[in-house]
N, C-alpha and C. Protein backbone atom coordinates (compact mmCIF):
# COMPACT_ATOMS: atom_id res chain seq x y z
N UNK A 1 -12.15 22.20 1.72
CA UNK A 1 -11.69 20.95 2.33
C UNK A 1 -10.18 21.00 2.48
N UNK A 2 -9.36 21.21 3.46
CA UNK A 2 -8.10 21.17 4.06
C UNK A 2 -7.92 19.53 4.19
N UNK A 3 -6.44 20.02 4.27
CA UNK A 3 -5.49 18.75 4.27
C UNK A 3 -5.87 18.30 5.99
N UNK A 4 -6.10 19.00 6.56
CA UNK A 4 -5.87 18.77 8.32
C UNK A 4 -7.31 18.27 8.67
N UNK A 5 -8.00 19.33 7.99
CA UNK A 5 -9.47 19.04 8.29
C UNK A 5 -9.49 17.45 7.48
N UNK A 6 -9.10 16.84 6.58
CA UNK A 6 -9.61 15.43 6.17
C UNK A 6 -8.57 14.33 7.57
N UNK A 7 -7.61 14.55 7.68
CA UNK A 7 -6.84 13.85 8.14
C UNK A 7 -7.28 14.07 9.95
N UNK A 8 -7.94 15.01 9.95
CA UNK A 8 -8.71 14.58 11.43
C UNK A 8 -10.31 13.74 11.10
N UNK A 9 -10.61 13.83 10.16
CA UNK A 9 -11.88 13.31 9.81
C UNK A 9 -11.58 11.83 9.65
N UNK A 10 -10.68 11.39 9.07
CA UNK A 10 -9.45 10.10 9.43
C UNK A 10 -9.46 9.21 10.54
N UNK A 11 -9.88 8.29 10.48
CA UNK A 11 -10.05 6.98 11.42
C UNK A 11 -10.01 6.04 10.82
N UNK A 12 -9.14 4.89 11.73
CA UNK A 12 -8.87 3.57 11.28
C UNK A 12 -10.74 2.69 11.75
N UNK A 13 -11.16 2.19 10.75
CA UNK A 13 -12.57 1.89 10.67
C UNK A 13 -12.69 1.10 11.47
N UNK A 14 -13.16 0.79 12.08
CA UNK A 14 -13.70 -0.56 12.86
C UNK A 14 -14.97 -1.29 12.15
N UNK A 15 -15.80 -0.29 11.73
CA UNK A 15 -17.07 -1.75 10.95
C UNK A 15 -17.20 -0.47 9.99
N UNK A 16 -17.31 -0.98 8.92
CA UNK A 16 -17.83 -0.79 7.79
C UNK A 16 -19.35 -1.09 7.67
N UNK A 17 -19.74 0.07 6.19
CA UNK A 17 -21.29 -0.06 5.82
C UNK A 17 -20.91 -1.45 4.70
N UNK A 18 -21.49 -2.81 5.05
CA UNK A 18 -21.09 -3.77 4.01
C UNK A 18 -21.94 -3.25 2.83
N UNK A 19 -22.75 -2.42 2.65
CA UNK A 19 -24.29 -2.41 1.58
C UNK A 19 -23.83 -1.16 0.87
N UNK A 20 -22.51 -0.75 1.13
CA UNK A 20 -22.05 0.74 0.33
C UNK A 20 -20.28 0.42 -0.51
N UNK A 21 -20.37 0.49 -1.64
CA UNK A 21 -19.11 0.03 -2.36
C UNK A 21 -18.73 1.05 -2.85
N UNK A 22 -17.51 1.03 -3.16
CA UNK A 22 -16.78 2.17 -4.04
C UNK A 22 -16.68 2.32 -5.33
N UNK A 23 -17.20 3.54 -5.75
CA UNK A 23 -17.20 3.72 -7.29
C UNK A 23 -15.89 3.18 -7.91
N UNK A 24 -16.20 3.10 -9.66
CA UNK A 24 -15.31 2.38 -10.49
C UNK A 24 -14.20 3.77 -10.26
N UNK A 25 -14.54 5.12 -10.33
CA UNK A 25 -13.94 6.07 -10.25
C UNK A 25 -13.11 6.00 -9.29
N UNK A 26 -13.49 6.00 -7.86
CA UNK A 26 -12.70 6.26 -6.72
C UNK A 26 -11.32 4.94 -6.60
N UNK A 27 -11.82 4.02 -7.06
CA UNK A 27 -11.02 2.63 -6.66
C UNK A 27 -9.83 2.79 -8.09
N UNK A 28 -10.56 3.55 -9.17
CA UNK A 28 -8.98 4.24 -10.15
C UNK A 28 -8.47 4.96 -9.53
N UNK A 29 -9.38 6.27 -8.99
CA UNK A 29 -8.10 6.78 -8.04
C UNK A 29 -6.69 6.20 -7.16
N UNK A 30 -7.38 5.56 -6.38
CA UNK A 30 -6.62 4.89 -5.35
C UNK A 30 -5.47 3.65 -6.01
N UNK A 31 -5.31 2.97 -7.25
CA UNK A 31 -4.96 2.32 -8.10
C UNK A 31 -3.49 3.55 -8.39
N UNK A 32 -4.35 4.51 -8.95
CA UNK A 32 -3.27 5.30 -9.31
C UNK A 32 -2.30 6.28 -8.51
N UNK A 33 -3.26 6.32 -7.48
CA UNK A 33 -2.58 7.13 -6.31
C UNK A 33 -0.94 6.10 -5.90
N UNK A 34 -1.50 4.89 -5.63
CA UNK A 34 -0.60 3.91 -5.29
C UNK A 34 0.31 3.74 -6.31
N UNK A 35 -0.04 4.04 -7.63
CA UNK A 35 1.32 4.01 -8.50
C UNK A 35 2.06 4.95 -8.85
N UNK A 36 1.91 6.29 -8.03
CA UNK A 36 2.49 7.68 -8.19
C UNK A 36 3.21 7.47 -7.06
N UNK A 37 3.04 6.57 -5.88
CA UNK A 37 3.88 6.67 -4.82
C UNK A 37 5.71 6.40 -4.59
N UNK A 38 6.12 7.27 -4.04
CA UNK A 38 7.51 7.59 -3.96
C UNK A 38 7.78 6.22 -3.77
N UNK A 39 9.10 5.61 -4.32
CA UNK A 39 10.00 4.38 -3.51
C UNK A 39 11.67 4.40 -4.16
N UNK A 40 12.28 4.01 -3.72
CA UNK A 40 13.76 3.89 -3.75
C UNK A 40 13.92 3.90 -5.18
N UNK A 41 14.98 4.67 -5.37
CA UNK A 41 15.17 4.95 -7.23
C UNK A 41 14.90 4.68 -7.91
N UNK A 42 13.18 4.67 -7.60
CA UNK A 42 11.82 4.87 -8.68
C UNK A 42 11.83 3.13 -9.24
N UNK A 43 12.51 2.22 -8.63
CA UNK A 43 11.96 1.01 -8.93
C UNK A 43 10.36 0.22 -8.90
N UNK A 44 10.04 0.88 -8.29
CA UNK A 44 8.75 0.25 -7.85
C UNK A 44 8.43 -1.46 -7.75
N UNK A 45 9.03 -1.94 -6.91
CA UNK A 45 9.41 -3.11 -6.41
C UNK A 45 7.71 -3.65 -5.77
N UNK A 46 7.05 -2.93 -5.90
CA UNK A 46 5.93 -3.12 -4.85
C UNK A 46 4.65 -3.18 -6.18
N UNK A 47 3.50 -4.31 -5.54
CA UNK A 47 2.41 -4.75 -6.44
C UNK A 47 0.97 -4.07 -5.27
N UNK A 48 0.16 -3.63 -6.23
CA UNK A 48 -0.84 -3.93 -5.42
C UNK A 48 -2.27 -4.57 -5.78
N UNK A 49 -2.49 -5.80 -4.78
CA UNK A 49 -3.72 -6.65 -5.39
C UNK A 49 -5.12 -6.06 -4.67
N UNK A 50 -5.80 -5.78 -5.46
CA UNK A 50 -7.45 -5.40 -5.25
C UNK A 50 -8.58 -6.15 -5.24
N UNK A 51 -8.67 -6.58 -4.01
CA UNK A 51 -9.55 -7.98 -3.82
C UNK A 51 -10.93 -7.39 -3.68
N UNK A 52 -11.56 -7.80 -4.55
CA UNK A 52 -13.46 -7.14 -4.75
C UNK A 52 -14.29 -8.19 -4.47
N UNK A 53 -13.72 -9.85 -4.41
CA UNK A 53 -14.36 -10.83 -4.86
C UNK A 53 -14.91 -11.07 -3.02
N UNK A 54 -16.19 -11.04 -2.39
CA UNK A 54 -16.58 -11.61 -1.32
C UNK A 54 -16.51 -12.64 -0.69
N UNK A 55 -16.42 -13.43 -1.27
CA UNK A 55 -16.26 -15.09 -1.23
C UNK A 55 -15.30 -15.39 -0.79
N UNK A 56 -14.46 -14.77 -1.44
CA UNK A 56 -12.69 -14.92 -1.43
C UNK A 56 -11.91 -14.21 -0.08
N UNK A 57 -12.72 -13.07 0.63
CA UNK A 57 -12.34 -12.18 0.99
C UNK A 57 -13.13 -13.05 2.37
N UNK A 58 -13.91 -13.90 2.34
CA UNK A 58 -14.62 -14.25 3.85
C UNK A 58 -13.40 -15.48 4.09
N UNK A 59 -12.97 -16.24 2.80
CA UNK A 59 -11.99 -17.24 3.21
C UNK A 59 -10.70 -16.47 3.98
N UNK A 60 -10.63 -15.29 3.65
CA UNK A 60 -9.40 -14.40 4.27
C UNK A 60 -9.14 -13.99 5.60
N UNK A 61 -10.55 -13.92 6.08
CA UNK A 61 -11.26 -13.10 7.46
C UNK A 61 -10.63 -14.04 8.38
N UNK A 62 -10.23 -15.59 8.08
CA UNK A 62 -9.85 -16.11 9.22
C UNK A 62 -8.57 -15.97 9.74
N UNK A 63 -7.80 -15.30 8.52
CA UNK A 63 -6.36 -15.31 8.43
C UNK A 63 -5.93 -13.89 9.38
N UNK A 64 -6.97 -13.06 9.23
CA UNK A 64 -6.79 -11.84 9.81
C UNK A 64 -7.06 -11.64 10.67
N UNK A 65 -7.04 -13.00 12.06
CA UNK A 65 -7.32 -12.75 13.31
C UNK A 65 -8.70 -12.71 13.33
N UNK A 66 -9.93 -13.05 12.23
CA UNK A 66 -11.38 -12.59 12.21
C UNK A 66 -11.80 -11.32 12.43
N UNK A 67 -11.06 -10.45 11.85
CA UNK A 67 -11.16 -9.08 12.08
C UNK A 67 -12.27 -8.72 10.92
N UNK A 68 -13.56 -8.22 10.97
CA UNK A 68 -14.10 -8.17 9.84
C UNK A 68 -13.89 -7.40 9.00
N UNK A 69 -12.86 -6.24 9.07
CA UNK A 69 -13.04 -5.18 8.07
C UNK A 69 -12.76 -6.10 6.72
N UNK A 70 -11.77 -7.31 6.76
CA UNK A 70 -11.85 -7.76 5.65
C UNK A 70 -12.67 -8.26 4.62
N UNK A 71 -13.96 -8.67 5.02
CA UNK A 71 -14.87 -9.02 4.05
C UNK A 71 -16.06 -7.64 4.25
N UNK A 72 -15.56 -7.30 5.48
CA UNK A 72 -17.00 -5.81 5.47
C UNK A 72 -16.89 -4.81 4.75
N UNK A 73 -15.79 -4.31 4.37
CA UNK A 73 -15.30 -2.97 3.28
C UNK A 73 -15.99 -3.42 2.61
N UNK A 74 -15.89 -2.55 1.55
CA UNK A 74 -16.18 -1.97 -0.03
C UNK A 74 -15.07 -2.97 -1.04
N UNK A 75 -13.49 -2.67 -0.72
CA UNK A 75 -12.39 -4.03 -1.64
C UNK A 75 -11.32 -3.60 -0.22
N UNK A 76 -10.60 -4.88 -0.66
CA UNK A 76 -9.66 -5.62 0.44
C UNK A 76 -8.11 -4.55 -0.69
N UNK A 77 -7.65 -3.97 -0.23
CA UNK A 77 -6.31 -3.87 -1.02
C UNK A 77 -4.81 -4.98 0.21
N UNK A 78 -4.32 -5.06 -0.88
CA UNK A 78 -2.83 -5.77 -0.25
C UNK A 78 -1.56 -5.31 -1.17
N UNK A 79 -0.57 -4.86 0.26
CA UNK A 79 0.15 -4.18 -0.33
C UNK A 79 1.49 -5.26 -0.56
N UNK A 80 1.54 -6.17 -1.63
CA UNK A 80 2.57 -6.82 -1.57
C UNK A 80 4.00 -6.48 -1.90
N UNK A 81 4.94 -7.28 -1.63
CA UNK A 81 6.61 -6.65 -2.31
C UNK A 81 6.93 -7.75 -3.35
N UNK A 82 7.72 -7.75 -4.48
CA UNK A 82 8.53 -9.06 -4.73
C UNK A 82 9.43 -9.41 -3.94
N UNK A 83 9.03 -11.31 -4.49
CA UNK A 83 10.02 -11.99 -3.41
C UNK A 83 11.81 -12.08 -4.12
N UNK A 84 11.62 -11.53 -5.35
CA UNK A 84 12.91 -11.25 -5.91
C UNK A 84 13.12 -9.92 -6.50
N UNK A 85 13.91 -9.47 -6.47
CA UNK A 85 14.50 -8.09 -6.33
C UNK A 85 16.30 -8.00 -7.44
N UNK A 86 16.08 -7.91 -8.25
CA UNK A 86 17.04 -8.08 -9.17
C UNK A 86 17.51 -7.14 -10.43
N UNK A 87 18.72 -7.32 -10.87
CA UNK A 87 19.15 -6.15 -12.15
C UNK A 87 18.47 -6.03 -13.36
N UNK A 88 17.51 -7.30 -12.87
CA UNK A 88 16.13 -6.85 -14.41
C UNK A 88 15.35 -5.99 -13.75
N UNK A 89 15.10 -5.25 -12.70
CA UNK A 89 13.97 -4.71 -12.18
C UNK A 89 14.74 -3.22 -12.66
N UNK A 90 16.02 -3.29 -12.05
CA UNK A 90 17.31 -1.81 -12.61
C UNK A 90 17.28 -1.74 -14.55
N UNK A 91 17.19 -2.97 -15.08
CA UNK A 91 16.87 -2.72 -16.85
C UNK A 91 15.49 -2.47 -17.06
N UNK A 92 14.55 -2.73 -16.58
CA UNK A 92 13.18 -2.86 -17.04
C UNK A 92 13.13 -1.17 -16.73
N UNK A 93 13.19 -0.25 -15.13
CA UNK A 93 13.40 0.68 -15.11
C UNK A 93 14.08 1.63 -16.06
N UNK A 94 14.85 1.96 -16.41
CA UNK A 94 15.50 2.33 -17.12
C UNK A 94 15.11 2.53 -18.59
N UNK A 95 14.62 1.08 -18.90
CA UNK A 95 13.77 1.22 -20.39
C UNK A 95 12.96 1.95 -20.53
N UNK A 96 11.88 1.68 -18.95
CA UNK A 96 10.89 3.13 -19.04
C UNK A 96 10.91 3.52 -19.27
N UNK A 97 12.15 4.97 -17.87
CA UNK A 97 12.19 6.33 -18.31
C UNK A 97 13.10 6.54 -19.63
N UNK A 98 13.75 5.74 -20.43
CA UNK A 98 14.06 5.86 -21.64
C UNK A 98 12.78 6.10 -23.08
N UNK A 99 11.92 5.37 -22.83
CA UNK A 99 11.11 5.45 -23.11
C UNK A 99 10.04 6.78 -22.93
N UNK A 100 9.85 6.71 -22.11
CA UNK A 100 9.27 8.25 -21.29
C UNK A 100 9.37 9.46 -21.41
N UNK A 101 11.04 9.87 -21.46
CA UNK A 101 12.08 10.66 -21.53
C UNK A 101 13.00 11.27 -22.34
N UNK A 102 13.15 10.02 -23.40
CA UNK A 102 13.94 9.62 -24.09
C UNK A 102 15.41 10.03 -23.89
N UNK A 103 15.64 9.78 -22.57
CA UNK A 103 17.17 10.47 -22.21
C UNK A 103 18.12 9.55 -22.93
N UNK A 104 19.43 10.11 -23.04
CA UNK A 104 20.17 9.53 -24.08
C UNK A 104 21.24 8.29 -22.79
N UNK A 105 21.66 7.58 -24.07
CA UNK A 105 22.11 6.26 -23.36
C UNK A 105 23.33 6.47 -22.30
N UNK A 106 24.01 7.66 -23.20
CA UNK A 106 25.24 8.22 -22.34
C UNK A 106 25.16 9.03 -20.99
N UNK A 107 23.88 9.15 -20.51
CA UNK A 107 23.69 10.04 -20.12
C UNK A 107 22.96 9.24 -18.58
N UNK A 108 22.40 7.64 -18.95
CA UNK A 108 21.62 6.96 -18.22
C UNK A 108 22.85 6.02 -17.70
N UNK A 109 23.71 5.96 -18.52
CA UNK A 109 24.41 4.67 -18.38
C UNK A 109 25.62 4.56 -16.66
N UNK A 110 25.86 5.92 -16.91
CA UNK A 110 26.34 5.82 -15.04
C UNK A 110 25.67 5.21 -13.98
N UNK A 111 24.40 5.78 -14.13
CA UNK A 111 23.66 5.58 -12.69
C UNK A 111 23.06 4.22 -13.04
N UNK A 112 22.83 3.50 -14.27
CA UNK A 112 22.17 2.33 -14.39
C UNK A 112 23.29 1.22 -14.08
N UNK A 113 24.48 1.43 -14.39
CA UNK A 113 25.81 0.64 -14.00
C UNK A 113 25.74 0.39 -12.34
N UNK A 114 25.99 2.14 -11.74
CA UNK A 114 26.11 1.93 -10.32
C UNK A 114 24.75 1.14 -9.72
N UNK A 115 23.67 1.59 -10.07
CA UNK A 115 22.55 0.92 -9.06
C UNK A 115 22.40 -0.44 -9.48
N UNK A 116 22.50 -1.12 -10.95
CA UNK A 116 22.70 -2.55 -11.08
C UNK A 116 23.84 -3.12 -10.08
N UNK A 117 25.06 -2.69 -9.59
CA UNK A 117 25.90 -3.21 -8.59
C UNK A 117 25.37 -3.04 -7.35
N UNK A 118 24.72 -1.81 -7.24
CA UNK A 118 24.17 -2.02 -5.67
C UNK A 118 23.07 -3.38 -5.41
N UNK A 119 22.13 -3.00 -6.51
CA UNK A 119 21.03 -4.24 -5.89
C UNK A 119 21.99 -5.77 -6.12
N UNK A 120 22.91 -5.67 -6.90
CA UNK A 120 23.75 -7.36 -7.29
C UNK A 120 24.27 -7.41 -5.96
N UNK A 121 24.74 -7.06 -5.30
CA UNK A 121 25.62 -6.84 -3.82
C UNK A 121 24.75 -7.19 -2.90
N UNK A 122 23.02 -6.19 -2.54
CA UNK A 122 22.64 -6.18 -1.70
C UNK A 122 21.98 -7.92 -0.92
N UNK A 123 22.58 -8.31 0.13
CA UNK A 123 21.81 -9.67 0.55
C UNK A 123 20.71 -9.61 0.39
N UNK A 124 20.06 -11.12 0.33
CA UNK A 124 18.60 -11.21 0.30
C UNK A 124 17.88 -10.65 1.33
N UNK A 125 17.90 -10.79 2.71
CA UNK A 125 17.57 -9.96 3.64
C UNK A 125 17.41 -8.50 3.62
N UNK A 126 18.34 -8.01 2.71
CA UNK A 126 18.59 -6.51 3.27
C UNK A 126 17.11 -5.99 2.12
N UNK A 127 17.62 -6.60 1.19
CA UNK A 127 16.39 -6.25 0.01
C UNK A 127 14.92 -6.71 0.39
N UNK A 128 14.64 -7.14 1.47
CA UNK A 128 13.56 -7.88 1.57
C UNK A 128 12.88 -6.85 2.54
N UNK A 129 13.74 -6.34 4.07
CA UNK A 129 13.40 -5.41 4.60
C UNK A 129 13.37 -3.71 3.95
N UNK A 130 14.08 -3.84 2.78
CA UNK A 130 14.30 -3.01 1.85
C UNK A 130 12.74 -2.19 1.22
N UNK A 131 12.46 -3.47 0.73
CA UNK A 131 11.10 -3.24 0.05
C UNK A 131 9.83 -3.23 0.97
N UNK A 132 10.01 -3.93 2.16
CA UNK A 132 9.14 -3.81 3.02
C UNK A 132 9.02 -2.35 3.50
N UNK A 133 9.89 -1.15 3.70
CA UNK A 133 9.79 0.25 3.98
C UNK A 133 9.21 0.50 3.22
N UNK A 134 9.26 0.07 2.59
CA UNK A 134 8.73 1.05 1.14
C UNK A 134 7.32 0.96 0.82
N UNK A 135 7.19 -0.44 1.27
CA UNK A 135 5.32 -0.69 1.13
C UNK A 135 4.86 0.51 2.25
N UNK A 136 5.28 0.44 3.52
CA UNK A 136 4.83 1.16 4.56
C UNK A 136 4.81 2.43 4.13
N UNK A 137 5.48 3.29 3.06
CA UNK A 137 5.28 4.62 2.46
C UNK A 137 3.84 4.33 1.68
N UNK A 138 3.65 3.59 0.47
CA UNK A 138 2.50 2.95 -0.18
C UNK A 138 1.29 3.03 1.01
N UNK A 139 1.33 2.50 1.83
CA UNK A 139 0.28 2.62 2.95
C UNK A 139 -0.07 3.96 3.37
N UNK A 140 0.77 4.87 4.00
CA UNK A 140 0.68 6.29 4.10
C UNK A 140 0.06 7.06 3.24
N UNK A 141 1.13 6.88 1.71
CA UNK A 141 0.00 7.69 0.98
C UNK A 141 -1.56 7.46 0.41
N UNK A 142 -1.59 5.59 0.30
CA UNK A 142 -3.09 5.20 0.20
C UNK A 142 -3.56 6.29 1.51
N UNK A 143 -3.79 6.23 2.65
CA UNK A 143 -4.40 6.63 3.54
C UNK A 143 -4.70 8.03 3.49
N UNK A 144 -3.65 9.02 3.12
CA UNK A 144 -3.72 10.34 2.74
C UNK A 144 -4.81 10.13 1.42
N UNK A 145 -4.61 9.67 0.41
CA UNK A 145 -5.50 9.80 -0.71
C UNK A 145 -7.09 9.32 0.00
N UNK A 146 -7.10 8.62 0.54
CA UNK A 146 -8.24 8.00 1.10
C UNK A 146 -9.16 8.98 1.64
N UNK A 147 -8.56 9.99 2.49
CA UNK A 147 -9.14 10.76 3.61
C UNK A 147 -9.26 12.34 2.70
N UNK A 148 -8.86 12.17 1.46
CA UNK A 148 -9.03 13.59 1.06
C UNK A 148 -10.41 12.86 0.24
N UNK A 149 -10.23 11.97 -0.13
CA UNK A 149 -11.48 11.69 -1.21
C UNK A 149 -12.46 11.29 0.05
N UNK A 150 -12.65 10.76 0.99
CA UNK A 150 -13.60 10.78 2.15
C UNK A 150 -13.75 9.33 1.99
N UNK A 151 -12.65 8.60 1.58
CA UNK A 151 -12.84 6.84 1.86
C UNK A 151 -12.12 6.46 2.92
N UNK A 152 -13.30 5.87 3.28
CA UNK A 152 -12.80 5.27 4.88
C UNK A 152 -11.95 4.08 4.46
N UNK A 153 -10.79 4.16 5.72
CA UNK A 153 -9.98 3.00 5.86
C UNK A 153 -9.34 2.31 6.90
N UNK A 154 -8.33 1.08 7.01
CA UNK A 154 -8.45 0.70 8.25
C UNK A 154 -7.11 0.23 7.65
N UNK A 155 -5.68 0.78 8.40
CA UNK A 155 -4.49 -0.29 8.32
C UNK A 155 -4.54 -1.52 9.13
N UNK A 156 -3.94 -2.32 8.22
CA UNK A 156 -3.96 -3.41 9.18
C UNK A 156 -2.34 -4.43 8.87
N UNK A 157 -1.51 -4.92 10.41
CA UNK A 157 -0.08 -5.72 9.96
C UNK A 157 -1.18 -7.10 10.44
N UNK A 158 -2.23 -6.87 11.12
CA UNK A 158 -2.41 -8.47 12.17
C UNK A 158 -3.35 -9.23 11.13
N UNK A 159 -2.74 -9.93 10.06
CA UNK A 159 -2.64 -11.03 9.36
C UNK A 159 -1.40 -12.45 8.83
N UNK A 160 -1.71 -13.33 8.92
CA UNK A 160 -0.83 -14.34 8.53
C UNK A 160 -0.46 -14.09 7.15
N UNK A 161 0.36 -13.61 6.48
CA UNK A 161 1.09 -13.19 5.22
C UNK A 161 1.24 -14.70 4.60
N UNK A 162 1.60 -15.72 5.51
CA UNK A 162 1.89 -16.90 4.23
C UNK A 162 0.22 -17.41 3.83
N UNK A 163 -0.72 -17.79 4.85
CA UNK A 163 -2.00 -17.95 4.46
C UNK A 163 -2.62 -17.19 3.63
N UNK A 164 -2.41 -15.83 3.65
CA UNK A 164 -2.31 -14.81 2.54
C UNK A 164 -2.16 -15.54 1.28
N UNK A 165 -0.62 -15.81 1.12
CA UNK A 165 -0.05 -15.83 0.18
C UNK A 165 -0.55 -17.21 -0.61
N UNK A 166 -0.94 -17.64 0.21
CA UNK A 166 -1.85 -19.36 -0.87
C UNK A 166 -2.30 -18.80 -0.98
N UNK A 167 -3.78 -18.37 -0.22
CA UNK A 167 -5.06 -18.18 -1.05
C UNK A 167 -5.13 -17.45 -2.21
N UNK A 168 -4.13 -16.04 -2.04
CA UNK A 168 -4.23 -15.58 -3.41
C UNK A 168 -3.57 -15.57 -4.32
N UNK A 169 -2.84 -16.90 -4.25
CA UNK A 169 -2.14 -17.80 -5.17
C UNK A 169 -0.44 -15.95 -5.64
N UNK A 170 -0.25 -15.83 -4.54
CA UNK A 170 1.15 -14.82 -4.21
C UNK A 170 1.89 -15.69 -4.79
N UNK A 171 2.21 -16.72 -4.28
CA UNK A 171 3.80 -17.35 -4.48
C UNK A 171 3.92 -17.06 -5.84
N UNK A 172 2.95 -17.69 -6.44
CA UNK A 172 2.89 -18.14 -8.29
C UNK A 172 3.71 -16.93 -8.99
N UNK A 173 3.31 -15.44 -8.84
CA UNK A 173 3.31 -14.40 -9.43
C UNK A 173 4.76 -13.73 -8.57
N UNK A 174 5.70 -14.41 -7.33
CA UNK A 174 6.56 -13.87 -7.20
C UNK A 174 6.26 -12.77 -6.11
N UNK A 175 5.08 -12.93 -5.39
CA UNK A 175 5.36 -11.85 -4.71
C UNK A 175 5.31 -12.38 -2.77
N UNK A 176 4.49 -11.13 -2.20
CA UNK A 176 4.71 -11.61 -1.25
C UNK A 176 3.95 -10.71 0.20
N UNK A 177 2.51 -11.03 0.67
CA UNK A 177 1.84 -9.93 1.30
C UNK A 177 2.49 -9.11 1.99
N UNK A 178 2.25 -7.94 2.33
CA UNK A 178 2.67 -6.93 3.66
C UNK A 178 1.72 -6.60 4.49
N UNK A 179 0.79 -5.76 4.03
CA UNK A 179 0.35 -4.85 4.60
C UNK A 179 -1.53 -5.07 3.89
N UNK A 180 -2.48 -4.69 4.81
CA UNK A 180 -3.59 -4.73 4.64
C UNK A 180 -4.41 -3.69 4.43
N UNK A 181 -4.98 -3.10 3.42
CA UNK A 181 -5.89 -1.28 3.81
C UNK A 181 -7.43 -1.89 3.19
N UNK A 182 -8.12 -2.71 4.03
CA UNK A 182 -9.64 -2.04 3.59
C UNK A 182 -10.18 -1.08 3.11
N UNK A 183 -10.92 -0.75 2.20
CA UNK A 183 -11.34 0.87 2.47
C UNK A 183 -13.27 0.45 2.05
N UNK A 184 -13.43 1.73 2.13
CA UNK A 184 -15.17 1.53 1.88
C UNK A 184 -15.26 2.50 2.70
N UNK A 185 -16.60 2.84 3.14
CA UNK A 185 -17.38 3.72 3.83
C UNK A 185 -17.88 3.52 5.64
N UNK A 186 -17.53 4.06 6.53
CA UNK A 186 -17.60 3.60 7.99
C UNK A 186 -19.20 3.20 8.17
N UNK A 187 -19.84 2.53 8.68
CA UNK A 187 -21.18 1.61 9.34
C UNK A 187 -21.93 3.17 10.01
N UNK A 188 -22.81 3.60 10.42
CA UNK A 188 -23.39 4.45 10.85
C UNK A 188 -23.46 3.96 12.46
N UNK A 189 -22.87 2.68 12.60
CA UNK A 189 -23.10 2.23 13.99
C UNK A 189 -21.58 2.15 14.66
N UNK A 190 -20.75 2.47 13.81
CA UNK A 190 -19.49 2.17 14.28
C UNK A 190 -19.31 3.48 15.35
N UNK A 191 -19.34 3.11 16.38
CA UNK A 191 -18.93 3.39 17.89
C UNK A 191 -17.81 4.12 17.79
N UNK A 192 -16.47 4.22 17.34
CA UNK A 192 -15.03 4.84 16.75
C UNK A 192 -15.72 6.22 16.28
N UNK A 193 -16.59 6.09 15.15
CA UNK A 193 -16.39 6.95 14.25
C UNK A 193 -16.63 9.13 14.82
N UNK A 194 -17.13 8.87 15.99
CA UNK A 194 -17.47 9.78 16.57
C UNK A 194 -16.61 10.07 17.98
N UNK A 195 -15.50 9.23 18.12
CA UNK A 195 -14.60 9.39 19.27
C UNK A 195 -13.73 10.83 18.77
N UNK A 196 -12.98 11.56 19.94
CA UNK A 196 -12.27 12.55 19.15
C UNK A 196 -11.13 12.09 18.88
N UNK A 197 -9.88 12.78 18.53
CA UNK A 197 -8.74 12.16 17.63
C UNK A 197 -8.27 12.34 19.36
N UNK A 198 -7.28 11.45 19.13
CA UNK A 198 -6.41 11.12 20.59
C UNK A 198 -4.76 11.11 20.31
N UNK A 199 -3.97 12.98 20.28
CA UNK A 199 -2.80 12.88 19.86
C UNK A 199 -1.93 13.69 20.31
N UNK A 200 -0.58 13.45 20.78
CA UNK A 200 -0.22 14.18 21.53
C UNK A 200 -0.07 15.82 20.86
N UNK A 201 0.21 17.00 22.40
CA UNK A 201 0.66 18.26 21.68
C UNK A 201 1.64 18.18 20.78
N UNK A 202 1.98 19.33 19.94
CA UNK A 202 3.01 19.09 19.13
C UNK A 202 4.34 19.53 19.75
N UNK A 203 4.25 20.11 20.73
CA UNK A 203 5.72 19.89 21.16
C UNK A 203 6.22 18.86 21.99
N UNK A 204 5.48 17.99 21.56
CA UNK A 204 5.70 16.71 22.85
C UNK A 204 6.07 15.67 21.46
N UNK A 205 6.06 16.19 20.24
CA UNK A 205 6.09 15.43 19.44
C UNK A 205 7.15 16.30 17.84
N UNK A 206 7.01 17.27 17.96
CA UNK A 206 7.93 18.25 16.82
C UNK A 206 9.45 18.77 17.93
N UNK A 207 10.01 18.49 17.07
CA UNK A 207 11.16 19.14 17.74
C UNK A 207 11.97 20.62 16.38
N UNK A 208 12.03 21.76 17.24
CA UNK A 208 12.39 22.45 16.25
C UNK A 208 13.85 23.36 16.59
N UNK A 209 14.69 23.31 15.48
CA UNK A 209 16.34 23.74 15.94
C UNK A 209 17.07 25.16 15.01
């Protein structure tokens, strides 16, 4: 099983098998995959909520344009950011890899000085689009992990993020939706799943110097 060969096997789902769920196994994977993922000097500013509950997930379907992958998957993931971004996120870090590492204080204390001034400086805006890149990496690699383990998935931006953010009571906990990845297993009827991949040559798309 190749990296190329899964990532052409790779399609954004259109209908899901609703009657096929994802093992307790695979959905740790993907849990953990998402918390190995790269982001800006290893803060990890980014949450992710794993919606399994059906009920909850049909009240959602309206928010998402009625797109069904949301209640048809296997679980709803959402890739949220915090709505605050602050020099406890630069101490809490730090304690970690102190913890982790046990690197010495003299040794942490430069770079924990400088990056506590950067995020104190940075506007609310800048930090907001800040963390929003960063979910969009989180998305990428869910999708890579997805397609090597053979779980189907479907990105999705076309949802209302604040309707989001009531229902699954976001505000409370500080955060704040982004990004949408269904996953589960594709429908045997889904029409997509047998189209070929549609992408340009690579020199219409690599440039090499």
């Amino acid at each position: 099983m190749s990296v190329l060969q899964q990532l052409k096997w790779r399609y954004a789902t259109k209908s899901f098998d609703k009657d096929r769920l994802l093992s307790d196994n695979q959905i740790q994977t993907l849990k953990e995959a998402f918390n190995l993922t790269a982001t800006s000097y290893g803060l990890q500013t980014l949450k992710l909520v794993v919606v399994t509950d059906k009920s909850l997930r049909q009240e959602l379907v309206k928010h998402a344009y009625n797109q069904a992958q949301v209640v048809d998957a296997s679980h709803l993931l959402v890739i949220c950011v915090q709505n605050q971004i602050d020099a406890s996120d630069v101490e809490s870090h730090f304690a970690n890899l102190q913890r982790i590492r046990q690197t010495p204080d003299e040794v942490i204390s430069p770079f924990k000085s400088h990056l506590t001034e950067t995020i104190s400086q940075m506007p609310e805006d800048k930090k907001l689009s800040w963390a929003i890149n960063q979910a969009y990496i989180a998305l990428g690699n869910l999708m890579t992990v997805c397609a090597m383990e053979e779980i189907d998935s479907c990105p999705m931006e076309g949802f209302i993020t604040e309707a989001f953010d009531d229902e699954l009571g976001l505000h409370e906990i500080g955060l704040k939706s982004v990004l949408l990845l269904p996953v589960g297993f594709r429908s045997e009827t889904d029409f997509f799943s047998d189209l070929k991949k549609v992408r340009k040559d690579l020199s219409q798309t690599v440039i090499e110097m």
